[in-house]
C-alpha atoms as a PDB file:
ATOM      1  CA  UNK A   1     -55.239  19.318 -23.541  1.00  0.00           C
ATOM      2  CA  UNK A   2     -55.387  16.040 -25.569  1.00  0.00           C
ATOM      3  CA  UNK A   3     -53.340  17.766 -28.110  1.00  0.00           C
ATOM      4  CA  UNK A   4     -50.416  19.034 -25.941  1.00  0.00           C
ATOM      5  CA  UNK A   5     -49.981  15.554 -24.728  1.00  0.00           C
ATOM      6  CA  UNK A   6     -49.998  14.064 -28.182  1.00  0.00           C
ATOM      7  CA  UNK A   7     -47.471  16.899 -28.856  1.00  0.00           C
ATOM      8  CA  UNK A   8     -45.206  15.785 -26.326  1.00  0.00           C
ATOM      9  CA  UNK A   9     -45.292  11.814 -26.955  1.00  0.00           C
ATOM     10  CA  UNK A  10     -41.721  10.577 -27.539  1.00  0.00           C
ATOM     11  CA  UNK A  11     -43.499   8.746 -30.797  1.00  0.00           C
ATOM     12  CA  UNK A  12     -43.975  12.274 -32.138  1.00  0.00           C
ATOM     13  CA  UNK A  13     -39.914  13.250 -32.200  1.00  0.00           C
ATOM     14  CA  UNK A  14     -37.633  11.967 -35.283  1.00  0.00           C
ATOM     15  CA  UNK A  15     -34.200  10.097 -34.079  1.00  0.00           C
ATOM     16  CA  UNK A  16     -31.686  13.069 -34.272  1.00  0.00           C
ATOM     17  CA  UNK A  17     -28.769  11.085 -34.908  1.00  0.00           C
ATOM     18  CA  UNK A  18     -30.844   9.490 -38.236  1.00  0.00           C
ATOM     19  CA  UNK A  19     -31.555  13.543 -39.223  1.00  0.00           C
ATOM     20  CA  UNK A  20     -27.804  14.045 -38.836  1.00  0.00           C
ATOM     21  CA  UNK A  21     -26.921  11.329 -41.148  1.00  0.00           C
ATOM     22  CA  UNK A  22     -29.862  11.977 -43.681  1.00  0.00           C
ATOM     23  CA  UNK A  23     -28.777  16.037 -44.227  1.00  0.00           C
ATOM     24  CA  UNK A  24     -24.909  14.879 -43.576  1.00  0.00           C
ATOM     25  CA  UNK A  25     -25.252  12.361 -46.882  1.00  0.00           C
ATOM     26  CA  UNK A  26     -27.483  14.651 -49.024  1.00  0.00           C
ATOM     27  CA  UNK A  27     -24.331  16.963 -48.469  1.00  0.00           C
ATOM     28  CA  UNK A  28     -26.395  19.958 -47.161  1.00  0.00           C
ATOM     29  CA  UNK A  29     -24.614  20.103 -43.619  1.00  0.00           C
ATOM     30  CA  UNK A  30     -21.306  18.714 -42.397  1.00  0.00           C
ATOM     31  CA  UNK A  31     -20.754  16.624 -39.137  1.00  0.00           C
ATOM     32  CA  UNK A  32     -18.445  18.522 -36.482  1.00  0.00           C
ATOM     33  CA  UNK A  33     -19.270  17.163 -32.883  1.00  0.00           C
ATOM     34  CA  UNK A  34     -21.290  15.016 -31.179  1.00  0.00           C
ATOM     35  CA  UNK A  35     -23.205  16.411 -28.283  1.00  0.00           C
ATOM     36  CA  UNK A  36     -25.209  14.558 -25.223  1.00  0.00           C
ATOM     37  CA  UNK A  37     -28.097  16.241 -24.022  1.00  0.00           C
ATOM     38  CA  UNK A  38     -27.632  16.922 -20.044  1.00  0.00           C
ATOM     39  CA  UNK A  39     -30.719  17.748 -19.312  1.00  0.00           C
ATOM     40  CA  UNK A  40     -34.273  19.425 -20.580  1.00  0.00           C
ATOM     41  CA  UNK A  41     -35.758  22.733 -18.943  1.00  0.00           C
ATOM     42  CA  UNK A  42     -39.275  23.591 -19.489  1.00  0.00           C
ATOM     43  CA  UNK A  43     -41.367  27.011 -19.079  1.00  0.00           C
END
């Protein structure tokens, strides 16, 4: 559907390493590791 695909745009994701730093500084989380994604598995 026309929906699902706007769902999946890469438009419609936020930058997780900008999250990170937003909750990091408003001192609700702490920073521990840095992980890559390897790959993506859908179902």
């Amino acid at each position: 559907s026309r929906e699902g695909l706007a769902e999946e745009q890469p438009a419609a994701y936020k930058d997780v390493d900008v999250v990170v730093d937003i909750v990091h500084r408003a001192g609700l989380s702490q920073k521990v590791a840095r992980l890559r994604p390897l790959g993506v598995i859908k179902g």
